[in-house]
Protein backbone atom coordinates (compact mmCIF):
# COMPACT_ATOMS: atom_id res chain seq x y z
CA UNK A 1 51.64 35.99 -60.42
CA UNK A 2 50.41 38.28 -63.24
CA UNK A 3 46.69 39.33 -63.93
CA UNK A 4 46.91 37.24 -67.23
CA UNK A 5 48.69 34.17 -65.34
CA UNK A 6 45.57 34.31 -62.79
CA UNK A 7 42.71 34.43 -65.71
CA UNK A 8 44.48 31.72 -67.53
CA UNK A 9 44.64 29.56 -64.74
CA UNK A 10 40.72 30.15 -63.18
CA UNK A 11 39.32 29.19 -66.97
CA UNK A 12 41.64 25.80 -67.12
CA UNK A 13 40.16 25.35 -63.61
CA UNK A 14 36.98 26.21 -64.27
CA UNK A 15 36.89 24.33 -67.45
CA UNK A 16 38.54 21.24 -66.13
CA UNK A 17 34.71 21.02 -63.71
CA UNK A 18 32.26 22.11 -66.05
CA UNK A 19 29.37 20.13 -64.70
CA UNK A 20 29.69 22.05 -61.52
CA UNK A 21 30.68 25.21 -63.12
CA UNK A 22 27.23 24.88 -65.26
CA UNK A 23 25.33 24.74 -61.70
CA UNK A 24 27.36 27.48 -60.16
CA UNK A 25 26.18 29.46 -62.82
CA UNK A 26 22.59 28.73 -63.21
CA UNK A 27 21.32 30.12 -59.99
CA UNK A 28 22.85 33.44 -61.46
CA UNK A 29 21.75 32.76 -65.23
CA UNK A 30 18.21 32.21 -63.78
CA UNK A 31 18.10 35.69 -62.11
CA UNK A 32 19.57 37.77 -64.56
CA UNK A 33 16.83 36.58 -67.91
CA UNK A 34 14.32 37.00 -64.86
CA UNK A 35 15.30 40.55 -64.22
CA UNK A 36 15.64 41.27 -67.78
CA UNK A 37 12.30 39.71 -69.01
CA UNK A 38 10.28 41.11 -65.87
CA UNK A 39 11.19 44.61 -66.50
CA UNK A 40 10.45 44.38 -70.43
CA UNK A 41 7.02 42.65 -70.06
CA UNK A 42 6.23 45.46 -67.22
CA UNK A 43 7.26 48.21 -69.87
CA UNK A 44 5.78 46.16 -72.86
CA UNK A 45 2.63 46.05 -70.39
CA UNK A 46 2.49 49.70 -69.91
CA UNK A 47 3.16 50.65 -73.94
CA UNK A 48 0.38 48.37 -74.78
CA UNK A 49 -2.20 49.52 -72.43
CA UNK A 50 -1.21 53.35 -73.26
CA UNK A 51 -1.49 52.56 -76.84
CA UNK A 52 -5.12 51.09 -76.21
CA UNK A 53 -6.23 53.60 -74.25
CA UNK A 54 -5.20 56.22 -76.83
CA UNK A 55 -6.20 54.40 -79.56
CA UNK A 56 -9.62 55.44 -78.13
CA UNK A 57 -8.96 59.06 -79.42
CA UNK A 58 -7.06 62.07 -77.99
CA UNK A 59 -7.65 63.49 -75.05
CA UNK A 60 -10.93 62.02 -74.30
CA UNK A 61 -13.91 62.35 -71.44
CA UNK A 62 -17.00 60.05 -71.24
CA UNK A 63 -20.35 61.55 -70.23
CA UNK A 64 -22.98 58.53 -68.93
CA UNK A 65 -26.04 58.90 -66.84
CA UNK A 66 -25.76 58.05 -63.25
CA UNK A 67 -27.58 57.08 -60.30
CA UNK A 68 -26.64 59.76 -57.30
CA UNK A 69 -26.72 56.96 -54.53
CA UNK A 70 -24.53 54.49 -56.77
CA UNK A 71 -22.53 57.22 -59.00
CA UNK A 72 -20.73 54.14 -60.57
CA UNK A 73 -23.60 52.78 -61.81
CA UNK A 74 -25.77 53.83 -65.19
CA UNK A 75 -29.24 54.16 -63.98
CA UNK A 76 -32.54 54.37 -66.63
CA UNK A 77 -34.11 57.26 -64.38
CA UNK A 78 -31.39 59.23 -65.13
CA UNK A 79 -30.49 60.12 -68.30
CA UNK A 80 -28.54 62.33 -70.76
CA UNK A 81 -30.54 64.15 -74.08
CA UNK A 82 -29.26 65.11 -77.18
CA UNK A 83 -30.30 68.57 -76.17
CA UNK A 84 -27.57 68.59 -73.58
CA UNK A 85 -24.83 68.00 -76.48
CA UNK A 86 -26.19 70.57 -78.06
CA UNK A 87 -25.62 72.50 -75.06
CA UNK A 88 -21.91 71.39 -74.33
CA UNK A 89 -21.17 71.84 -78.02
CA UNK A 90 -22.35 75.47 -78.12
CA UNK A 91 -21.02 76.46 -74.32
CA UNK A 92 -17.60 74.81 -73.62
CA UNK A 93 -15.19 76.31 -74.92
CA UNK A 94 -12.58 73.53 -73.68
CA UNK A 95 -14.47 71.13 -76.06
CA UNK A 96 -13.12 70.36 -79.21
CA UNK A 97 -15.48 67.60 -80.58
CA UNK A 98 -18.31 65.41 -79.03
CA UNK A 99 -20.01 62.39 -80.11
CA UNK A 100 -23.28 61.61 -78.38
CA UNK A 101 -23.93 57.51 -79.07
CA UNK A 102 -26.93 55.37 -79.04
CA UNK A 103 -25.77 51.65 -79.93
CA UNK A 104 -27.85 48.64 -80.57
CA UNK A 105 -27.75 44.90 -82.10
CA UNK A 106 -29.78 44.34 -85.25
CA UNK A 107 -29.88 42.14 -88.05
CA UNK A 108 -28.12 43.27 -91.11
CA UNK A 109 -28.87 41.85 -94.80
CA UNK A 110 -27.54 42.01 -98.70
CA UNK A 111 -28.66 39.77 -101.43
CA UNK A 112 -29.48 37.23 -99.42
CA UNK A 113 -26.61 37.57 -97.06
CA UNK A 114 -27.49 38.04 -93.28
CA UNK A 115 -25.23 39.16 -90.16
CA UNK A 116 -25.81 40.37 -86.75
CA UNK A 117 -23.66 43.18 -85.43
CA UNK A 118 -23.28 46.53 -83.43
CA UNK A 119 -25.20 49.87 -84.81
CA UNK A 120 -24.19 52.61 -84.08
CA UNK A 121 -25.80 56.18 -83.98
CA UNK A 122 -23.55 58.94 -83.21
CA UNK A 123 -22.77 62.10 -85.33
CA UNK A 124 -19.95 62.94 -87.33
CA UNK A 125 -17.58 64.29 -84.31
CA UNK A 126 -17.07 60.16 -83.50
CA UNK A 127 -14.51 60.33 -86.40
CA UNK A 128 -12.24 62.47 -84.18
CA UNK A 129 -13.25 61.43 -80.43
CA UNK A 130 -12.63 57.81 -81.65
CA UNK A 131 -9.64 58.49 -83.89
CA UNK A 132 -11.31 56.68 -86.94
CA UNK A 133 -10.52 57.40 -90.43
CA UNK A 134 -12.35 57.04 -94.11
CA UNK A 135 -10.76 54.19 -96.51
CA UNK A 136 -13.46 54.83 -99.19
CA UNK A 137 -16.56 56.94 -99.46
CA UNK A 138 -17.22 59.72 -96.92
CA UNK A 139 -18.72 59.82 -93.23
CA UNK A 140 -22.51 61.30 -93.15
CA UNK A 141 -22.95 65.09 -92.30
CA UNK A 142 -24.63 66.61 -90.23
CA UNK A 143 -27.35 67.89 -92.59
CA UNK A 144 -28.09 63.67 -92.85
CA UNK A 145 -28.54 63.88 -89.20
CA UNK A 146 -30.60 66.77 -89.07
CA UNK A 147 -32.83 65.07 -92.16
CA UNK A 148 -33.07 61.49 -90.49
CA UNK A 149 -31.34 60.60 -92.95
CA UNK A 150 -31.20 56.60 -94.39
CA UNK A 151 -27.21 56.25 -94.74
CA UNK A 152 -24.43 54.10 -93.29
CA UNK A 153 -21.06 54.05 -92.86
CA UNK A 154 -19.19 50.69 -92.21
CA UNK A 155 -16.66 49.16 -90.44
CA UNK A 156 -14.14 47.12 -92.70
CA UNK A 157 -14.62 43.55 -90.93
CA UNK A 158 -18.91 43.98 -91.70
CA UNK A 159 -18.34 45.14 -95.21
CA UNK A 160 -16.01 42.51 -95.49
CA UNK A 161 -18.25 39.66 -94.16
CA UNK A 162 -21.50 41.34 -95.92
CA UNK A 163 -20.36 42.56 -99.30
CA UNK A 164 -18.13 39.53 -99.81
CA UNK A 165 -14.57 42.12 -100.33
CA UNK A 166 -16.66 44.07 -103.07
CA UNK A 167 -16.49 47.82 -102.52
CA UNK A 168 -19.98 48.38 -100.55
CA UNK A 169 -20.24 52.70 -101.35
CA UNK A 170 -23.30 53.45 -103.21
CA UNK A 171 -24.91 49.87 -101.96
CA UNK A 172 -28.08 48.97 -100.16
CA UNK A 173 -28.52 47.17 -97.16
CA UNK A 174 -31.13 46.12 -94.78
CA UNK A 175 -31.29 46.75 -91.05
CA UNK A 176 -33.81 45.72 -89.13
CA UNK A 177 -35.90 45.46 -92.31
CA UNK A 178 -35.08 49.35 -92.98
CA UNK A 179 -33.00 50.20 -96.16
CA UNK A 180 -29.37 52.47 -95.92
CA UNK A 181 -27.42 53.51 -98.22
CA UNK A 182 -23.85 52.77 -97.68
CA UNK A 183 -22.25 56.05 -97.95
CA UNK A 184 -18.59 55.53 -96.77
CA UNK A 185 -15.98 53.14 -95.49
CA UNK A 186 -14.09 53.36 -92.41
CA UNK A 187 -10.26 51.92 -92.57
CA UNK A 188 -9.54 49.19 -90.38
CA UNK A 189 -8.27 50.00 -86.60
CA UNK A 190 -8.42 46.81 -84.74
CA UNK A 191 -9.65 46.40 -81.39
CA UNK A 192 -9.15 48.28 -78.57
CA UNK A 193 -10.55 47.07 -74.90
CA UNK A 194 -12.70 44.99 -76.43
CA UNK A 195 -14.05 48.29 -78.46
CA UNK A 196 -13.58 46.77 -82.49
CA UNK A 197 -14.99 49.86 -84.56
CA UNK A 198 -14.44 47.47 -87.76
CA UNK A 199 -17.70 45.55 -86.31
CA UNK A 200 -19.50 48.24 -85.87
CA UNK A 201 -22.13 50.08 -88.52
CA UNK A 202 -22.43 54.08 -88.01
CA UNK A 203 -25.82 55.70 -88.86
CA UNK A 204 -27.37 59.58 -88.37
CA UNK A 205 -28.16 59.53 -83.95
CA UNK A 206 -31.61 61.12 -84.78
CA UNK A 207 -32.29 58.11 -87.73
CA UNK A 208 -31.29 55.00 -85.13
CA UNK A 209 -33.56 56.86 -81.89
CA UNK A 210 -36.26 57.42 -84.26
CA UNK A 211 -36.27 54.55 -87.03
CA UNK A 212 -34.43 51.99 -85.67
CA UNK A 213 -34.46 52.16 -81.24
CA UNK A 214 -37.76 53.88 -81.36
CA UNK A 215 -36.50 55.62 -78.05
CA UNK A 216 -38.22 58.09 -76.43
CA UNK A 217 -38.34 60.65 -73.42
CA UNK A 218 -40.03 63.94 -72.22
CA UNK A 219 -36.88 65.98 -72.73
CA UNK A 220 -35.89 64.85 -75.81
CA UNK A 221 -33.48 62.10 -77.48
CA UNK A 222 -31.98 59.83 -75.02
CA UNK A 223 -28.54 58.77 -75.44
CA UNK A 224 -26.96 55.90 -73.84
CA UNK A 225 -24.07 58.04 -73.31
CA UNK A 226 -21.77 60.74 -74.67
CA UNK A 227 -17.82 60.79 -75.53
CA UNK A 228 -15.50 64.12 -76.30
CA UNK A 229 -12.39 65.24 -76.30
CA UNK A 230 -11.22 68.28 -75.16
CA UNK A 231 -8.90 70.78 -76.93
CA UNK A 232 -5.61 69.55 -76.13
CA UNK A 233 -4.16 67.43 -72.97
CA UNK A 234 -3.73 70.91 -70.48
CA UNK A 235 -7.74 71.11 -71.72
CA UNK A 236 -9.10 68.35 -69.79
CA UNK A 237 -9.97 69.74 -66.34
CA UNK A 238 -11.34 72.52 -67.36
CA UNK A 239 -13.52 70.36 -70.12
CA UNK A 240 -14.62 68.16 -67.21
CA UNK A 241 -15.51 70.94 -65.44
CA UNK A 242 -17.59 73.30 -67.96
CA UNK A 243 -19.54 69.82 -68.86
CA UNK A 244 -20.41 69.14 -65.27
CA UNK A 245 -21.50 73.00 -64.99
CA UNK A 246 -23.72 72.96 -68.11
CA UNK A 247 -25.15 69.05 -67.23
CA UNK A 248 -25.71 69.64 -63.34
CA UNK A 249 -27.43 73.37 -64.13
CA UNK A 250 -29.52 72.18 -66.89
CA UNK A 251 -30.59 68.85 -64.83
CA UNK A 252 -31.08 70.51 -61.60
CA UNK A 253 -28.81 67.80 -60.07
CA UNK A 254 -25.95 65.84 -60.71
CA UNK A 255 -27.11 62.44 -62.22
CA UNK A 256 -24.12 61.89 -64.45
CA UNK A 257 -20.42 60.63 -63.85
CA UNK A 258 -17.61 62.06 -66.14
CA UNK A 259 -14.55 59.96 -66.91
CA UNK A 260 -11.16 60.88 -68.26
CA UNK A 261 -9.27 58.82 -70.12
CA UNK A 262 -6.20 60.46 -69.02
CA UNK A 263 -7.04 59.04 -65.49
CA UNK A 264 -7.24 55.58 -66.38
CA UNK A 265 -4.49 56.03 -68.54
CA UNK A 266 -2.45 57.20 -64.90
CA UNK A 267 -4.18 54.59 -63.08
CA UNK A 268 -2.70 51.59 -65.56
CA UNK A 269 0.55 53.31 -65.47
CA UNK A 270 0.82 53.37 -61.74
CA UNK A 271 -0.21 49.78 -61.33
CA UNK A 272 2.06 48.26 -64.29
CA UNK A 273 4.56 50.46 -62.34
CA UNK A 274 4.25 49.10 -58.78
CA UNK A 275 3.57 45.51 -60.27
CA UNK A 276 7.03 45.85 -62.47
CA UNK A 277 8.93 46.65 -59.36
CA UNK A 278 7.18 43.90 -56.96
CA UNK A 279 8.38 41.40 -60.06
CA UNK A 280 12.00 42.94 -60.35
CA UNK A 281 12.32 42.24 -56.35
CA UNK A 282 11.07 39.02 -56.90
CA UNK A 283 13.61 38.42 -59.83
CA UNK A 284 16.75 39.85 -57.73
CA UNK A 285 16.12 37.07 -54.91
CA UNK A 286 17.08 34.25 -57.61
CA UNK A 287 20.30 36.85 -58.40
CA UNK A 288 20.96 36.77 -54.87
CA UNK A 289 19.99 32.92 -54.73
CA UNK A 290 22.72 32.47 -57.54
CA UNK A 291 25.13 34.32 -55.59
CA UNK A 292 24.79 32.31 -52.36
CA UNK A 293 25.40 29.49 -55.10
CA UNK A 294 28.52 30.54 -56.09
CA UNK A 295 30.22 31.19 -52.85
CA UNK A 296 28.82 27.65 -51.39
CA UNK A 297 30.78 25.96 -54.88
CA UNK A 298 33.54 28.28 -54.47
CA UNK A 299 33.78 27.33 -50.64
CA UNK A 300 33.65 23.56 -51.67
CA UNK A 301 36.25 23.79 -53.82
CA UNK A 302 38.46 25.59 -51.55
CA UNK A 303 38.32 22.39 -50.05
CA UNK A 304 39.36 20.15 -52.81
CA UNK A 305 42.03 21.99 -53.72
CA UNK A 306 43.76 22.09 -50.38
CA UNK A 307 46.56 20.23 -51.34
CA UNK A 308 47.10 22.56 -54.60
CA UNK A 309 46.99 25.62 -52.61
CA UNK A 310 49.31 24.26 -49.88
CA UNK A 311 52.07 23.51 -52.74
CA UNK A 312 51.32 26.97 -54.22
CA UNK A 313 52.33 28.78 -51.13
CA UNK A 314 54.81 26.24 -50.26
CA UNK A 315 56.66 27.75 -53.57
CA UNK A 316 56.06 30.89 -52.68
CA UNK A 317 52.64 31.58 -53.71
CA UNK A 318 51.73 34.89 -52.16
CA UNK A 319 48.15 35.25 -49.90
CA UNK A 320 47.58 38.19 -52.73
CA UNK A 321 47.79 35.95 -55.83
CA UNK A 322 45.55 32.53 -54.13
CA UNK A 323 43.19 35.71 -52.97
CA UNK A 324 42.73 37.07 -56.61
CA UNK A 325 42.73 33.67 -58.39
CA UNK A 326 39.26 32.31 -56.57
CA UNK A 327 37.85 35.85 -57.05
CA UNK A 328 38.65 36.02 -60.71
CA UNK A 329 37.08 32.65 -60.86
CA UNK A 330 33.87 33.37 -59.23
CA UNK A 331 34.37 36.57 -61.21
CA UNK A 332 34.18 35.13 -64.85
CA UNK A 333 30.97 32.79 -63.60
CA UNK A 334 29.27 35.16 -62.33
CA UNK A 335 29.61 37.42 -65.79
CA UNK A 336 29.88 34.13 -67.89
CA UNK A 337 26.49 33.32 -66.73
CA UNK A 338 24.85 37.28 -66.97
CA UNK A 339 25.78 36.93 -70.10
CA UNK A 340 23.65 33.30 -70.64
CA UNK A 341 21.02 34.85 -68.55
CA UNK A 342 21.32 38.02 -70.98
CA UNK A 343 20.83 35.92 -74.12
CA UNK A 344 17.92 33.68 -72.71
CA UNK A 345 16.16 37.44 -71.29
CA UNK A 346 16.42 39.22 -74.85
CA UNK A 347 15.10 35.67 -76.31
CA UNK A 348 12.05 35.38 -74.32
CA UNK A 349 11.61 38.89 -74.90
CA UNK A 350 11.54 38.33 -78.79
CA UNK A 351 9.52 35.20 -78.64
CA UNK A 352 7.04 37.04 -76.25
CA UNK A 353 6.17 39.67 -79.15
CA UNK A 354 5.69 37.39 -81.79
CA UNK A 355 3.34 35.42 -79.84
CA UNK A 356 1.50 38.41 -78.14
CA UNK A 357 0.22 41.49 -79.05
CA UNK A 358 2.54 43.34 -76.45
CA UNK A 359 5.48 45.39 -77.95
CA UNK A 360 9.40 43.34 -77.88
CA UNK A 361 11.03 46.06 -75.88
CA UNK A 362 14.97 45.12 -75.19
CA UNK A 363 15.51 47.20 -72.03
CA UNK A 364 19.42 48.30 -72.40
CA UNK A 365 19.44 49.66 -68.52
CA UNK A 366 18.33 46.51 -67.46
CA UNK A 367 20.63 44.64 -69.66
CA UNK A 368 23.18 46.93 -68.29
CA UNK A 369 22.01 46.54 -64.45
CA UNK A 370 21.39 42.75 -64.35
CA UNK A 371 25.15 42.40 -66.24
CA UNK A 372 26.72 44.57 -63.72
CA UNK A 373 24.68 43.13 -60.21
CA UNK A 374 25.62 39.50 -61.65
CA UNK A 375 29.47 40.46 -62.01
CA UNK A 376 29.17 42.53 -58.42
CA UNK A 377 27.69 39.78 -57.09
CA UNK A 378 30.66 37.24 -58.40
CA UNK A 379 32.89 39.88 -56.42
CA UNK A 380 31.08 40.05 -52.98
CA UNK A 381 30.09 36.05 -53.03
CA UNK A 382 34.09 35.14 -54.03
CA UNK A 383 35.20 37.34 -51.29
CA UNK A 384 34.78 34.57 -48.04
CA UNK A 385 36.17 31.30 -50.24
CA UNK A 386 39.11 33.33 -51.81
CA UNK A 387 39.83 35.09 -48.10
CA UNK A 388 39.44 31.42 -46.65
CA UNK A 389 41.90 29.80 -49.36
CA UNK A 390 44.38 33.11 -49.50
CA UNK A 391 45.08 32.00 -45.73
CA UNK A 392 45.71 28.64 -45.72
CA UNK A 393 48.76 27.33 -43.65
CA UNK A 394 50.67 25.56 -46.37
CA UNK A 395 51.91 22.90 -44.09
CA UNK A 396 48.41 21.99 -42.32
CA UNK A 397 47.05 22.51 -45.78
CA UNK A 398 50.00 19.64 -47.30
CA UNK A 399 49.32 17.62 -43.86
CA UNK A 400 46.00 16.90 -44.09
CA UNK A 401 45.90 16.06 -47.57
């Protein structure tokens, strides 16, 4: 029988059962969209987090006081001045910008409009460090910080909600019952880890610790704690390092923790990673599931068509062609049904990044790998019904039909 004859007859056959064609596929439609949508959620997962861990600002280290017995925890006894930043910013080299932060809730007020949200002092390196950029106006200086001086810079959501949309440069607002000058407006980034810089009001460090916090210490300004960013990525260690020098030699001690970004960024990746592949395993059991499906409906219908394959060989029907008709049927479900499980994966996929904030990545290797495992699978399952119907005695098969 020719190749054609063979595919020709396996669809008719196939076709004349569709109910239990449909469930001989499902078990392998089921696996492959698994495979396919596990593996782009776990890369969607691991873009997103990247992208809002970077969205933090490049390259970045966090400086926060620590307590040496509980180095995970801030402690109040311990504590970082502005005089170290000064330090860091004149002695390591590795540095590239820092921005020291105090941050506080007050009560913010225009023309009789009133709102509660995040201030912020910090100096003008938070622009870089944070990745933020002006839509209007400019960022203070630092001649406003070394003045203690009464300005503001806003993020778009408060000048939004406070200003009513009207462009709030060159306006005065109340904080705390203090006036600022809105000097500039920052354009709108979103939230990031529960960071939203478009909530958030920017002032001079020196005018929040010493008009607004009131904050005070024997060695000078306290911060609540201090981000950089070092001068490019091969930078980091050796930023970590010179800061730890400077801190633990000009404290005496070590009561500080510094954190790279980098390593948390490493840290998500690795777990997305491990998680992805625990969920692809997961996902090939219902592949092999399906396959298991296909050769117990393959092996049932071996015995149904008894009869047909006895008067097939009776004719002269060779053990080569009965052999390659049941594996080109378990063949064509096996791909017929990738290819469902293909359609229903790259669907969920699309749906999933309209309705979440995670990227709609169409992974073509698993597309590719879940297509091909699905027809392999068709091949290795068919194998024991076609081998069981190929050698059929044609005379016990006609005999006990």
């Amino acid at each position: 029988m020719k190749f054609r004859e063979s595919i020709d007859m396996a669809v008719k056959t196939l076709t004349a059962n569709k109910f239990r064609s449909a469930l001989t596929m499902l078990g392998i439609v089921i696996g492959n969209a698994s495979v396919i949508a596990v593996v782009a959620i776990g890369q969607g997962a691991k873009q997103f987090t990247q992208q809002q861990l970077e969205a933090f600002g490049p390259n970045q280290l966090t400086i926060y006081a620590s307590d040496g017995n509980n180095p995970g925890l801030s402690n109040e006894a311990a504590e970082i001045v502005l005089s170290d930043v000064t330090a860091i910013t004149e002695q390591a080299v590795a540095v590239k910008e820092v921005a020291p932060q105090i941050s506080s809730n007050y009560r913010l007020s225009y023309q009789g409009r009133f709102l509660s949200a995040d201030v912020m002092g910090t100096t003008p390196g938070i622009l870089y460090v944070r990745n933020l950029s002006m839509q209007q106006g400019n960022f203070f200086s630092n001649i406003d910080e070394r003045q203690n001086t009464q300005v503001a810079v806003l993020g778009s959501a408060i000048a939004d909600k406070l200003f009513n949309n009207q462009n709030p440069v060159g306006k005065t607002l109340q904080i705390n019952g203090l006036s600022f000058q809105v000097i500039g407006l920052l354009k709108t980034k979103g939230a990031s880890l529960g960071v939203n810089p478009d909530e958030t009001v920017y002032v001079p460090i020196t005018t929040m610790a010493q008009q607004l916090t009131g904050k005070k210490s024997p060695n000078g300004i306290p911060i609540d704690y201090l981000e950089l960013s070092a001068q490019d990525k091969e930078s980091i260690r050796a930023a970590a390092f010179q800061v730890t020098n400077i801190l633990t030699r000009r404290h005496g001690k070590k009561d500080f923790n510094v954190f790279a970004n980098k390593s948390l960024q490493d840290l998500m990746a690795n777990i997305t990673g491990t998680l992805g592949l625990v969920l692809i395993a997961i996902a090939g059991i219902s592949l092999l599931v399906g396959g298991i499906g296909i050769m117990n409906i393959m092996l049932v219908s071996v015995k149904e068509r008894t009869k047909e394959i006895g008067l097939r060989k009776a004719i002269g029907a060779t053990e080569e062609a009965i052999l390659s008709q049941f594996l080109i049927e378990s063949i064509i479900v096996s791909i017929v049904g990738g290819a469902i499980g293909t359609g229903i994966g790259v669907s969920g996929i699309l749906i999933i990044g309209v309705l979440t904030p995670m990227p709609a990545l169409i992974p073509a290797g698993a597309i590719i790998l879940a297509t091909g495992v699905s027809g392999t699978i068709g091949l290795v399952f068919g194998v024991v019904p076609a081998r069981q119907a190929a050698q059929l005695d044609p005379i016990v098969a006609l005999r006990g039909m």
